[in-house]
Protein backbone atom coordinates (compact mmCIF):
# COMPACT_ATOMS: atom_id res chain seq x y z
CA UNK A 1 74.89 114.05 96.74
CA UNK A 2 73.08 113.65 100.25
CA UNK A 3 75.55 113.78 103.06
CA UNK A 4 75.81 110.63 104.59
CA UNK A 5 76.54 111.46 108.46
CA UNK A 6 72.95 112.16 108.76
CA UNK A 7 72.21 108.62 108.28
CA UNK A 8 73.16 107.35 111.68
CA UNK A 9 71.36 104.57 113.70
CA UNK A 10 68.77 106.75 116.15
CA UNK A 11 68.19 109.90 114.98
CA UNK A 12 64.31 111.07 114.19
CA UNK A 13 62.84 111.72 111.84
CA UNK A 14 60.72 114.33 110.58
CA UNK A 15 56.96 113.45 111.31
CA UNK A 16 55.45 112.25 108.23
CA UNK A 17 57.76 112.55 106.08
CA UNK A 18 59.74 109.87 103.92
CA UNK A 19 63.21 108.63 104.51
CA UNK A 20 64.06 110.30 101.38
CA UNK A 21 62.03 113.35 102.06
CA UNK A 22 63.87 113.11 105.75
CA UNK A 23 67.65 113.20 104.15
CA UNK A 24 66.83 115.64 101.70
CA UNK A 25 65.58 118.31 104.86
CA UNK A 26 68.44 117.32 106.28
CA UNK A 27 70.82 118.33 103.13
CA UNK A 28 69.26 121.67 102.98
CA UNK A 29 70.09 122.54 106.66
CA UNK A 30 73.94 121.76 105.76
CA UNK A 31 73.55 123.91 102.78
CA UNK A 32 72.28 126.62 104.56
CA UNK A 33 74.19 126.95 107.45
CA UNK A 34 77.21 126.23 105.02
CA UNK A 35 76.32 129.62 103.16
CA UNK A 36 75.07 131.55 106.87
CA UNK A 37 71.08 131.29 105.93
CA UNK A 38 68.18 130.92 107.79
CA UNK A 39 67.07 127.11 106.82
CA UNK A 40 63.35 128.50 106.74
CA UNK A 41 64.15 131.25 104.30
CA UNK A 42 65.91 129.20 102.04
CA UNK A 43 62.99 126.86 102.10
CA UNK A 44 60.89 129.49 101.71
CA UNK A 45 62.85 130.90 98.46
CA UNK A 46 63.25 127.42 97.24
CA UNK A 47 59.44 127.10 96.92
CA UNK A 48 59.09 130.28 95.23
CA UNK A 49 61.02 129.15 92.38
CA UNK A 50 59.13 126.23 92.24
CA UNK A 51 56.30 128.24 91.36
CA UNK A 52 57.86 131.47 89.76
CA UNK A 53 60.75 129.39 87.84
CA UNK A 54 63.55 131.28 89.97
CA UNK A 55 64.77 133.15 92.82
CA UNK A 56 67.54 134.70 95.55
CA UNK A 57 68.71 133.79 98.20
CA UNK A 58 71.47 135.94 99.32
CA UNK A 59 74.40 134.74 96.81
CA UNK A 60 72.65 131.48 96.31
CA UNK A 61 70.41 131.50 92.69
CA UNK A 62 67.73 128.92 92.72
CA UNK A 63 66.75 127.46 89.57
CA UNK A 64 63.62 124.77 89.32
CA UNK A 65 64.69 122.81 86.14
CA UNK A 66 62.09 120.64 85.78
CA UNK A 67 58.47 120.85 87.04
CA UNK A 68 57.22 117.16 86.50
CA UNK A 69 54.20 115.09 88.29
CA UNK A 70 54.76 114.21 91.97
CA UNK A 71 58.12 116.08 91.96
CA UNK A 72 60.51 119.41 91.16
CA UNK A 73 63.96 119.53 90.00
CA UNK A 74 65.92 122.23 91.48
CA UNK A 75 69.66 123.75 90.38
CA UNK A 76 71.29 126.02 93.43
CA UNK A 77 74.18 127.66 92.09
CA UNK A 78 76.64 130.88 93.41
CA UNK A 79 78.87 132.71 90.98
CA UNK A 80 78.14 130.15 88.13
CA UNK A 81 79.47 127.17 90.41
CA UNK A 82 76.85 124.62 91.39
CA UNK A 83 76.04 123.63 94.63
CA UNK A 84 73.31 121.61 94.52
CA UNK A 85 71.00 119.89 92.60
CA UNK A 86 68.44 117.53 94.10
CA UNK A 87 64.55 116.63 93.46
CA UNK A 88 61.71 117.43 95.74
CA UNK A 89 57.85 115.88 96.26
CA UNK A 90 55.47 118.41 95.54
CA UNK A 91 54.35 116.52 98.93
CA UNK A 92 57.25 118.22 100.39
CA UNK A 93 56.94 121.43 98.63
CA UNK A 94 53.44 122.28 99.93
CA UNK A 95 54.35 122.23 103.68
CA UNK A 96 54.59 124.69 105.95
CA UNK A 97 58.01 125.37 107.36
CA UNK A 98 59.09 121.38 107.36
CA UNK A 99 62.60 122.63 108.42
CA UNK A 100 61.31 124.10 112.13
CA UNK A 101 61.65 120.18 113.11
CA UNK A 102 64.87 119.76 112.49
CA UNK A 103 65.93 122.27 115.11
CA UNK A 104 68.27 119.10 116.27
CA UNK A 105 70.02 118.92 113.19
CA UNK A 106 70.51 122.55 112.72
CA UNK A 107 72.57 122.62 116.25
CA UNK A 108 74.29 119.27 115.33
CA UNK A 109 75.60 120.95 111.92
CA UNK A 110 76.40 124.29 113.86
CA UNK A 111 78.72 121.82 116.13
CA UNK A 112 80.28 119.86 113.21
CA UNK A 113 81.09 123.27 110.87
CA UNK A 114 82.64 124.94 113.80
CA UNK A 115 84.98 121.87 114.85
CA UNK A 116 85.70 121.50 111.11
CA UNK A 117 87.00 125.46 110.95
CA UNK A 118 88.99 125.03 114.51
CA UNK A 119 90.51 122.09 112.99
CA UNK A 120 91.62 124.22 109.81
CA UNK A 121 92.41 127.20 112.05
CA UNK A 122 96.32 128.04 112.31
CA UNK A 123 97.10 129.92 115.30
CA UNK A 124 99.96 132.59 115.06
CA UNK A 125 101.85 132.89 118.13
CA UNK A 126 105.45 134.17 119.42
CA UNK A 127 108.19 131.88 120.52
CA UNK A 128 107.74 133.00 124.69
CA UNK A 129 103.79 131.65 124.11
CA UNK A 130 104.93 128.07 122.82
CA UNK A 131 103.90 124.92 124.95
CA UNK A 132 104.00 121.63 124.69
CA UNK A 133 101.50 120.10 123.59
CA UNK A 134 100.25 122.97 121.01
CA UNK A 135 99.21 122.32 117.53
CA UNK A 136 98.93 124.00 114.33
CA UNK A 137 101.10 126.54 115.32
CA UNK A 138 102.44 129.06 112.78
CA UNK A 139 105.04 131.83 113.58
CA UNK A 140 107.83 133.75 111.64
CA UNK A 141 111.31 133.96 113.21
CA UNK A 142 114.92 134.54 111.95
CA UNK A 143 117.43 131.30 111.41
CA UNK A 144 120.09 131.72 114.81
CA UNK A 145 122.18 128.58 113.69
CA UNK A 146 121.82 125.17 111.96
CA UNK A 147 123.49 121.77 113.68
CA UNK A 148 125.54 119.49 111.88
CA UNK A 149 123.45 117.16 110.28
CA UNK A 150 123.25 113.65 111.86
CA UNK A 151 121.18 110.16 111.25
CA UNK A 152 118.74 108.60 112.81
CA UNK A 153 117.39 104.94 112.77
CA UNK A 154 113.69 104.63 112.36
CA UNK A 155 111.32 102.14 113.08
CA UNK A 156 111.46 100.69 109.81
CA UNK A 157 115.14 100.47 110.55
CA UNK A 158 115.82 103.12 107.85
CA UNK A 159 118.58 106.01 108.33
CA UNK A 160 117.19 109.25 107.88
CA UNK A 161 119.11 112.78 108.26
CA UNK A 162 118.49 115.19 110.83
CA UNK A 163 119.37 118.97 111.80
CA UNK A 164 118.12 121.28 114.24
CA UNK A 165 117.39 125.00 113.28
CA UNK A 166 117.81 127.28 116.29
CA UNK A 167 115.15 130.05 115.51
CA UNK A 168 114.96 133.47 117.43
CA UNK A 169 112.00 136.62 117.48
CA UNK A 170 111.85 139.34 119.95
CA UNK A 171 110.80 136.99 122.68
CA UNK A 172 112.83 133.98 122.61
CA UNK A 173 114.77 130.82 120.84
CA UNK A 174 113.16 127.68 119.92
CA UNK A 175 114.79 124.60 118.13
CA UNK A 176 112.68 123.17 114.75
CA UNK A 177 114.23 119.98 113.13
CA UNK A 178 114.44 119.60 110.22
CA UNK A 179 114.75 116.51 108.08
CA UNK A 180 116.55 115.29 105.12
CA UNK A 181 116.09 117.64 102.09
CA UNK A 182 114.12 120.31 104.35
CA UNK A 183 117.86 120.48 106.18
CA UNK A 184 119.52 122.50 103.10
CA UNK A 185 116.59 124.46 102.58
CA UNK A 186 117.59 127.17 105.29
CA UNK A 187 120.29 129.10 105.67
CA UNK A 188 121.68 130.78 108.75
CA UNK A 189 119.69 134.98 109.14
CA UNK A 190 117.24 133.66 106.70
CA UNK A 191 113.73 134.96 107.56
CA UNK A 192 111.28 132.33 108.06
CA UNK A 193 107.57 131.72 107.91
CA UNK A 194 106.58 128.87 109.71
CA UNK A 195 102.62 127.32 109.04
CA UNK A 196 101.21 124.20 110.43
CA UNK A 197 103.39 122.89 113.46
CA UNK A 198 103.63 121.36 116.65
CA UNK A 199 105.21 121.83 119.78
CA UNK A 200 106.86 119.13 121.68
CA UNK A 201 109.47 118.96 124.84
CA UNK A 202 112.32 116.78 124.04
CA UNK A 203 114.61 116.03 127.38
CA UNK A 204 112.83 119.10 129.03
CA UNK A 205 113.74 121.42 125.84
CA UNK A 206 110.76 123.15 123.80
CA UNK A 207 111.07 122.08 120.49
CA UNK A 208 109.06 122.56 116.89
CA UNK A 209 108.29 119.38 114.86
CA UNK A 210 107.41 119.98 111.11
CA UNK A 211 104.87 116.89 109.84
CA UNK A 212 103.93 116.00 106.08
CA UNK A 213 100.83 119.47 106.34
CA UNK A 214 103.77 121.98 107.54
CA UNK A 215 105.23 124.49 105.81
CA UNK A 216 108.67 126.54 105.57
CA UNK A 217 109.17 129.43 103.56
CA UNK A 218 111.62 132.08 103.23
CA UNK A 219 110.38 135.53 103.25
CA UNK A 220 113.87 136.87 103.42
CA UNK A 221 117.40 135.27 102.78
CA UNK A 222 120.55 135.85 104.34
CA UNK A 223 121.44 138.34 101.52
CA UNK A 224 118.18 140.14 102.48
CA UNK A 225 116.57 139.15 99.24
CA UNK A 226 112.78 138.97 100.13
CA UNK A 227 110.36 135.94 98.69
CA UNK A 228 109.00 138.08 95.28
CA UNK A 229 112.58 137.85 94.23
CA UNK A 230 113.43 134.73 95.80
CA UNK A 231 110.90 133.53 93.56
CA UNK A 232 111.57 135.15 90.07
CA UNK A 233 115.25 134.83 90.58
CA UNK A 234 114.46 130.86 90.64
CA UNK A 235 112.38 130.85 87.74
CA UNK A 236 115.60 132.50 85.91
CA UNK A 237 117.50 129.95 86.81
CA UNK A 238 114.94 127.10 85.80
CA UNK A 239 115.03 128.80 82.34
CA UNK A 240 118.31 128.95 82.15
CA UNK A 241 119.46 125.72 82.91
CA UNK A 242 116.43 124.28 80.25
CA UNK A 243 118.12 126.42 77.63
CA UNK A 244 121.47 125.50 78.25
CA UNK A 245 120.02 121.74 78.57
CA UNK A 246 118.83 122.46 74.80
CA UNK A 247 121.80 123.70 73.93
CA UNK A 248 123.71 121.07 75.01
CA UNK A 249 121.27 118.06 72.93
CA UNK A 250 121.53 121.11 70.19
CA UNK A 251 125.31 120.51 70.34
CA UNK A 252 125.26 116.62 70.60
């Protein structure tokens, strides 16, 4: 399927070419720059299975499927997983370098991927570096104390519970709240691993908020029992309370 942000009110298009021809130039730029290669060469490569049946292109196989009148059919797959598969104009086919005049659309895509990975990218930081303000913040820290839990009224006047986990690394303390059933998940000298938060000041205090993205996990508990076990030791317990759960309709 084309990508529809190219089709926005003002942008050229290629000289002499079709609409379609124009969002299909278009889709190949994203596809390249997607898998870091030249637009040209890909062009280039595509072309050459058009009249050889198949080529490479870096870890992209091309594949022409069909080879009808007025137009090509063209599979581009990479380790068995498709990612395209679109037609092309022999009108198209038999140009020279078409892709050289969308030098505009090659820098807008450059733009969009790289805002796109910045707004994926999780930075790692220590509690001394946090400022309001930051997002996406991920660090790991040890559990200092847990407050007594409390409510809150929301704006849907609902009562919600909330507790704030004092956490502590070489450089500092910082409180992260924590919210109804995230409250018991901690215990106090549990090791932490923090992904996907913000930073806020609350009353002049730094302060970590977790949202619906974040993520807590416990790399090591208070007994000094690190995740691998964590994790098996739960999946003993899941299978033994289904077996005694059988037992007991067994027994009924």
């Amino acid at each position: 399927m084309l990508n529809r942000r190219w089709a926005i009110r003002g942008r050229p298009r290629g000289r002499g070419h079709s609409t379609r021809d124009t969002k299909l130039l278009q889709y190949l730029v994203t596809i390249s720059l997607k898998h870091r290669i030249d637009p040209n060469k890909l062009f280039n490569k595509i072309v050459y299975a058009w009249k050889n049946g198949r080529s490479k292109c870096k870890q992209l196989t091309i594949q022409c499927r069909e080879n009808m009148r007025g137009r090509a059919v063209f599979l581009i797959t990479t380790h068995y997983k498709v990612v395209a598969q679109f037609p092309m104009s022999m009108y198209l086919l038999k140009q020279t370098a078409p892709l050289k005049r969308f030098a505009y659309a090659i820098e807008h895509e450059k733009d969009a991927l790289m805002k796109k990975k910045n707004a994926r990218t999780v930075t790692c930081r220590k509690i001394r570096d946090l400022k309001a303000g930051m997002k996406r913040i991920s660090l790991k820290a040890r559990v200092l104390a847990i407050s007594r839990p409390q409510q809150a009224l929301t704006k849907y006047n609902d009562y919600v519970l909330f507790a704030n986990a004092t956490l502590t690394d070489e450089t500092g303390t910082v409180k992260l709240t924590l919210w109804d059933s995230r409250i018991n998940s901690l215990s106090i000298n549990d090791i932490v691993e923090i992904e996907n938060v913000r930073v806020t000041a609350y009353r002049g205090e730094t302060q970590l908020q977790i949202g619906k993205q974040g993520k807590i996990r416990v790399i090591e508990n208070h007994k000094g029992v690190r995740a691998r076990e964590l994790e098996h030791m739960s999946s003993l317990n899941s299978i033994a309370t289904r077996r005694h759960m059988g037992e007991a309709r067994d027994n009924a």
